[in-house]
Protein backbone atom coordinates (compact mmCIF):
# COMPACT_ATOMS: atom_id res chain seq x y z
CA UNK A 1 100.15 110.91 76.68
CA UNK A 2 96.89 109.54 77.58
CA UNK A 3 97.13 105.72 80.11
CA UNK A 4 100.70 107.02 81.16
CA UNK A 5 100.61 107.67 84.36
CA UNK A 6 99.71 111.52 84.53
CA UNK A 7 97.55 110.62 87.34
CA UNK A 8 100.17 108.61 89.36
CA UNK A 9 102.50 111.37 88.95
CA UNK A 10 99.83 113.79 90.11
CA UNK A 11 99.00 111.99 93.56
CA UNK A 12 102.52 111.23 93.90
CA UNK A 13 103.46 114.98 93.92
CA UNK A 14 100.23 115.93 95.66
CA UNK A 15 101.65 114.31 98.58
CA UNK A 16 104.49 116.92 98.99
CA UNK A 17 102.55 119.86 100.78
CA UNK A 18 104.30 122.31 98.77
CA UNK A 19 103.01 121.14 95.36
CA UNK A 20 99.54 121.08 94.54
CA UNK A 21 98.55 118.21 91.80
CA UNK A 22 95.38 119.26 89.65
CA UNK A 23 92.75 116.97 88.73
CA UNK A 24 92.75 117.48 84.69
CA UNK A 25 92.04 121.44 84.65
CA UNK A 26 90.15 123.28 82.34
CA UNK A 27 92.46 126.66 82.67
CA UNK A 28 93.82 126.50 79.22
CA UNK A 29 90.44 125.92 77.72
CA UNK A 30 89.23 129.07 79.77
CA UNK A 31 92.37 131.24 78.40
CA UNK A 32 91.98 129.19 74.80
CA UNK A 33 88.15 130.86 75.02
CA UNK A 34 89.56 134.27 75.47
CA UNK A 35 92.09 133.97 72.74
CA UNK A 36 89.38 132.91 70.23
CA UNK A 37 87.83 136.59 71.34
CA UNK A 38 91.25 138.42 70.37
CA UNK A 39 89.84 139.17 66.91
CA UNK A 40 86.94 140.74 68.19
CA UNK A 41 86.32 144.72 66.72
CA UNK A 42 86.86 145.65 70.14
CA UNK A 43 90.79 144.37 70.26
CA UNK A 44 91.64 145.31 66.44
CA UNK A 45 90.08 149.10 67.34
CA UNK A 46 93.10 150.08 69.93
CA UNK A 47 96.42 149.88 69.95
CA UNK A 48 98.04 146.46 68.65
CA UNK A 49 100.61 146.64 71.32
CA UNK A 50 98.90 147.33 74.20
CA UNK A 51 96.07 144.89 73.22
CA UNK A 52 98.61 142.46 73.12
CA UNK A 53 100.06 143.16 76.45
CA UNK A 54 97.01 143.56 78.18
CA UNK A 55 95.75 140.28 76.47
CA UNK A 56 99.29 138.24 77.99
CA UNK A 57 98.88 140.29 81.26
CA UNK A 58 95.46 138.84 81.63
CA UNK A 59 96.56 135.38 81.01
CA UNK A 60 98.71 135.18 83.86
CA UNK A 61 96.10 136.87 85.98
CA UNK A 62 93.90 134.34 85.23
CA UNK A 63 96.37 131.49 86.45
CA UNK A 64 97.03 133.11 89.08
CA UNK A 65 93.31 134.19 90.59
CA UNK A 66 92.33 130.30 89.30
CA UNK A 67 94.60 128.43 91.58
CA UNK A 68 94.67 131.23 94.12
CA UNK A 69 91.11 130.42 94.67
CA UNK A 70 91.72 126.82 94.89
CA UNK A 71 95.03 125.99 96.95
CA UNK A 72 97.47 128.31 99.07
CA UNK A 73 100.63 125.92 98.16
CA UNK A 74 102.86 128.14 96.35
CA UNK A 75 103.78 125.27 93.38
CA UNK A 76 101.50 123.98 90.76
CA UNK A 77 101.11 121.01 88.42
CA UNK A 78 98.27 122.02 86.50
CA UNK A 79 97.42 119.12 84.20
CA UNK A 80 96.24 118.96 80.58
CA UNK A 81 97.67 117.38 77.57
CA UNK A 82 97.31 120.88 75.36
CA UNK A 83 100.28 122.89 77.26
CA UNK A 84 102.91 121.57 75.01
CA UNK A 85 101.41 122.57 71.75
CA UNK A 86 101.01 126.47 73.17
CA UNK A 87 104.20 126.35 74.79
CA UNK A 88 105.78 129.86 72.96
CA UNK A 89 101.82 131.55 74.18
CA UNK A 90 102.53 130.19 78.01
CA UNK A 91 106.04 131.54 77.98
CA UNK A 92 105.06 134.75 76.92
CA UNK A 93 102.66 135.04 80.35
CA UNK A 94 105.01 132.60 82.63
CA UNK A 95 108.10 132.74 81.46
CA UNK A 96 109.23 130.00 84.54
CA UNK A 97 106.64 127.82 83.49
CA UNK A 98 108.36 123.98 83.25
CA UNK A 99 105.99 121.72 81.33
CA UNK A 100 106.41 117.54 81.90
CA UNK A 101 105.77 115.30 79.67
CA UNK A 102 104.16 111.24 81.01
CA UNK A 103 105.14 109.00 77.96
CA UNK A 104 104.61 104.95 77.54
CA UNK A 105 104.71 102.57 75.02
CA UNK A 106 102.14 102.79 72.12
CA UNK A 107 101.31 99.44 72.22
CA UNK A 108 100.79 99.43 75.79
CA UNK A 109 98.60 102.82 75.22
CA UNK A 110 96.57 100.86 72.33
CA UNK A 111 96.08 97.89 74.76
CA UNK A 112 94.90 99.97 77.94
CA UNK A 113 92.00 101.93 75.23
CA UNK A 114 91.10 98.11 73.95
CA UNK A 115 91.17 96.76 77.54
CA UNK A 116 88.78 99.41 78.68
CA UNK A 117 86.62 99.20 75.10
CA UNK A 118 86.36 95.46 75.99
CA UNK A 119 85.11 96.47 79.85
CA UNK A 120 82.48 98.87 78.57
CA UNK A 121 80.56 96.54 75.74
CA UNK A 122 77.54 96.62 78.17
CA UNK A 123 77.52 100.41 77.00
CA UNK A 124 76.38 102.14 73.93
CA UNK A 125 79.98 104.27 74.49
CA UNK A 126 82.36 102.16 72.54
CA UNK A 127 83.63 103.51 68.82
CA UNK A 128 82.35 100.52 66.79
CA UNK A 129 79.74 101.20 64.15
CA UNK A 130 78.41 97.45 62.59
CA UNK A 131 76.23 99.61 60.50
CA UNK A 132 79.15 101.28 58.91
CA UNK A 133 81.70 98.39 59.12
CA UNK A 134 84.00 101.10 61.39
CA UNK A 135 86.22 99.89 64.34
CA UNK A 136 85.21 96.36 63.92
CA UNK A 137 88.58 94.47 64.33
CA UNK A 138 91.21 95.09 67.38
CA UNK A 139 93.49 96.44 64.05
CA UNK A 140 91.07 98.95 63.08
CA UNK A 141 90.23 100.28 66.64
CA UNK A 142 94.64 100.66 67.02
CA UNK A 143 94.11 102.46 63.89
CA UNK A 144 91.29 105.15 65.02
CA UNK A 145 92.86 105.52 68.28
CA UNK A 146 96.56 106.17 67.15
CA UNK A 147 94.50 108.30 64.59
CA UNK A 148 92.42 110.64 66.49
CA UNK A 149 91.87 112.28 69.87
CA UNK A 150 93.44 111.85 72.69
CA UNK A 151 95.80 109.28 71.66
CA UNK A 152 96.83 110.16 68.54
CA UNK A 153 96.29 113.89 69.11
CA UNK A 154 98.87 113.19 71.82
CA UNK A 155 101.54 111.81 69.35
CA UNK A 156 101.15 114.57 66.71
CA UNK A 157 101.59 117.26 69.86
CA UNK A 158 105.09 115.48 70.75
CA UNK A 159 105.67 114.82 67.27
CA UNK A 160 105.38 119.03 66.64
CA UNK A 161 107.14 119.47 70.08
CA UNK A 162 110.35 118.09 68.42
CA UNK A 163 110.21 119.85 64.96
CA UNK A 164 109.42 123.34 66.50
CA UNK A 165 112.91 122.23 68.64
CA UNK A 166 110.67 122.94 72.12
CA UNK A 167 110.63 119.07 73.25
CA UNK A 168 114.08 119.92 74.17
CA UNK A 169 113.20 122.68 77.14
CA UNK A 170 110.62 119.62 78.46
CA UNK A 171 110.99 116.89 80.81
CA UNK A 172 109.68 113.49 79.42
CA UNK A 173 109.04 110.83 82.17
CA UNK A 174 108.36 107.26 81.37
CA UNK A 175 105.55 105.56 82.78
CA UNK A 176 107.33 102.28 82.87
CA UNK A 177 110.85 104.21 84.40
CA UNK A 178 108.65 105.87 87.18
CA UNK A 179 106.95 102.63 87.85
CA UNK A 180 110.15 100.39 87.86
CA UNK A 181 112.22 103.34 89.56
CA UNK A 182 110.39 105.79 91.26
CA UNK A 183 112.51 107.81 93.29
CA UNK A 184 115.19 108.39 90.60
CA UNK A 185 112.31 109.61 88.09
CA UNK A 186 110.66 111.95 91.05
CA UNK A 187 114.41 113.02 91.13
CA UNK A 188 114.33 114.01 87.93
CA UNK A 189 111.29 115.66 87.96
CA UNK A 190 112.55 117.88 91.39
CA UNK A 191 115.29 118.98 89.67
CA UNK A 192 113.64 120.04 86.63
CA UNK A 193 111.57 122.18 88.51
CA UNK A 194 114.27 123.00 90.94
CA UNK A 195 112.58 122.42 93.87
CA UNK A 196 114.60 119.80 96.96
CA UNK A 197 113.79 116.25 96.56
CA UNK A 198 110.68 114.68 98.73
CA UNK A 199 110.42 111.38 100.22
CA UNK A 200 107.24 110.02 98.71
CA UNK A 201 105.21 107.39 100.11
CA UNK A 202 104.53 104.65 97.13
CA UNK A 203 102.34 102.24 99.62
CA UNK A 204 100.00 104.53 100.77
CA UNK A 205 99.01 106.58 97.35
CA UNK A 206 95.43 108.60 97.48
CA UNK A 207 94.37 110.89 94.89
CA UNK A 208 93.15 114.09 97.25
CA UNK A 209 92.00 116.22 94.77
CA UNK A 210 88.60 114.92 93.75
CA UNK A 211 87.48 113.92 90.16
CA UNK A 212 84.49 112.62 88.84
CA UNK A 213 85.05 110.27 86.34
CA UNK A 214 81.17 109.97 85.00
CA UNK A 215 82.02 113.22 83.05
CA UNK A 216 84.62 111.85 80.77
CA UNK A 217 83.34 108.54 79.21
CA UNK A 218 84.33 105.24 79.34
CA UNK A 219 88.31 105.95 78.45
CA UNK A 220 88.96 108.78 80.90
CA UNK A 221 89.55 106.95 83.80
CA UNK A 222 91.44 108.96 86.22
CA UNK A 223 91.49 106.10 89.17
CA UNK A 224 94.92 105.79 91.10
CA UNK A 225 95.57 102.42 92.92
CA UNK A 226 96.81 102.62 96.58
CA UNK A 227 100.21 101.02 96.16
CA UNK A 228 102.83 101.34 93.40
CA UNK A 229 103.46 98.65 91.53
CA UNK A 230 106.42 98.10 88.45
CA UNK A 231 104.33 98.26 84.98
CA UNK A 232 104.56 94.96 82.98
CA UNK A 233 106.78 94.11 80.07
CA UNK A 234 104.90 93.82 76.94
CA UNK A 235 102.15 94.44 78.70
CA UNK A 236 100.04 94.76 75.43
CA UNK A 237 100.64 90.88 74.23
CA UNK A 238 97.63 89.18 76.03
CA UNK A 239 95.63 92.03 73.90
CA UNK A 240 97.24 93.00 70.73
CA UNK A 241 98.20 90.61 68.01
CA UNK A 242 101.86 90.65 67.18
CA UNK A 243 101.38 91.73 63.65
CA UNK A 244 99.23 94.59 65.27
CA UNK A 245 101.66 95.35 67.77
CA UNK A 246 104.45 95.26 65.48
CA UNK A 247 102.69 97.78 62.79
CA UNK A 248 102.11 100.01 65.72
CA UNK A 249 106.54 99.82 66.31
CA UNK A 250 106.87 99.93 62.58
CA UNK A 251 104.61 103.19 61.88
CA UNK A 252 105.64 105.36 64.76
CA UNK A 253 109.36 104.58 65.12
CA UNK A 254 110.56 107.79 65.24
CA UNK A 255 108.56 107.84 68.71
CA UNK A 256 110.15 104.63 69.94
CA UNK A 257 113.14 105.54 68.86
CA UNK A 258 112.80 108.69 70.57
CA UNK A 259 112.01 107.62 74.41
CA UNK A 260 114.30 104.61 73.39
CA UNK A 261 111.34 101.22 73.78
């Protein structure tokens, strides 16, 4: 989910020399561009079967040249939100792939987008339109956001993760647990991937692998602060009205019900 914490988790990790933490990678759009080629006359003139093979060998080739080019540490977090809806496609190239999941509270979600909306009215970036009366109240910005991309893309892609019954094979991690309780979520996370447990540092926190943030807008901030501190409780209420706030529980409670807020 987007304002969860994939970043903190991602520094956090980094900081074990074994695993390498990617800034938000582009590898699955670069294999998504060669999968929107597998129609091509070329592919549909040979041999289904060995097109197919050949098409899932050179997925994991691709992995593995991309990152071999970039670190030598043998384990990889490779971040982006779209993993989880091609989950069956990754495990037919990496099989031993684990995929982890950074969830938080809508509301708090909503309020982070708002809070940086509110920052940003200097800019010509926001998603009001006065001339078309859209995104003009804090109710209809919760709306578009919980509505579209990346927020409410997110939702729908955890939302299908649990009907196609592959949410089950993935480790969800709470921004607010890892925040509150980090070494027993970093547990968790170490033996998901099966790897030994590593004592992390959470006052001395620097994001190593460099990202720059003027390519994704006003709401892809990808800052991490130094030291870790525990999230807020309800830390939406100084920016979402409680009727807001409490449509937002009311309309997605099979999510809240699901990571138990």
């Amino acid at each position: 989910m987007p304002r969860s914490g994939s970043e903190l988790v991602q520094a956090l990790l980094h900081q074990n020399p074994q695993i390498y933490g990617s800034a938000t990678s582009p590898l699955l759009e670069y294999q998504y561009a060669a999968r929107g080629n597998y129609s091509l006359p070329e592919v549909k003139s040979q041999d289904p079967a060995l097109m197919r093979k050949a098409f899932i060998a050179m997925c994991d080739g691709m992995a593995q040249s991309y990152y071999g080019a970039i670190t030598d540490r043998p384990i990889v977090i490779d971040k982006n939100r779209g993993w989880m809806f091609y989950s069956e496609w990754v495990e037919q190239w990496n099989p031993n792939a684990k995929m982890i999941c950074m969830v938080r509270d809508l509301r708090s979600i909503v309020a982070s987008m708002e809070r940086a909306y509110r920052a940003n009215r200097h800019t010509p970036e926001g998603i009001d339109n006065p001339a078309q009366l859209h995104n003009m109240t804090v109710a209809q910005r919760a709306g578009h956001w919980l509505n579209s991309a990346p927020v409410g893309l997110a939702v729908q892609r955890i939302q299908d993760a649990v009907q196609r019954n592959v949410a089950k094979d993935m480790l969800f991690v709470k921004y607010e647990s890892l925040t509150h309780n980090p070494d027993a979520e970093l547990d968790r996370i170490y033996k998901f991937i099966e790897e030994p447990f590593f004592a992390h540092d959470f006052q001395n926190i620097e994001k190593q692998v460099h990202e720059d943030d003027s390519h994704f807008g006003i709401f892809g901030s990808h800052k991490v602060g130094k030291t870790l501190k525990p999230s807020k409780v309800t830390d939406w209420s100084d920016v979402l009205p409680d009727p807001i706030a409490n449509n937002i529980r009311a309309s997605f409670s099979w999510y809240f019900d699901l990571f138990q807020y």
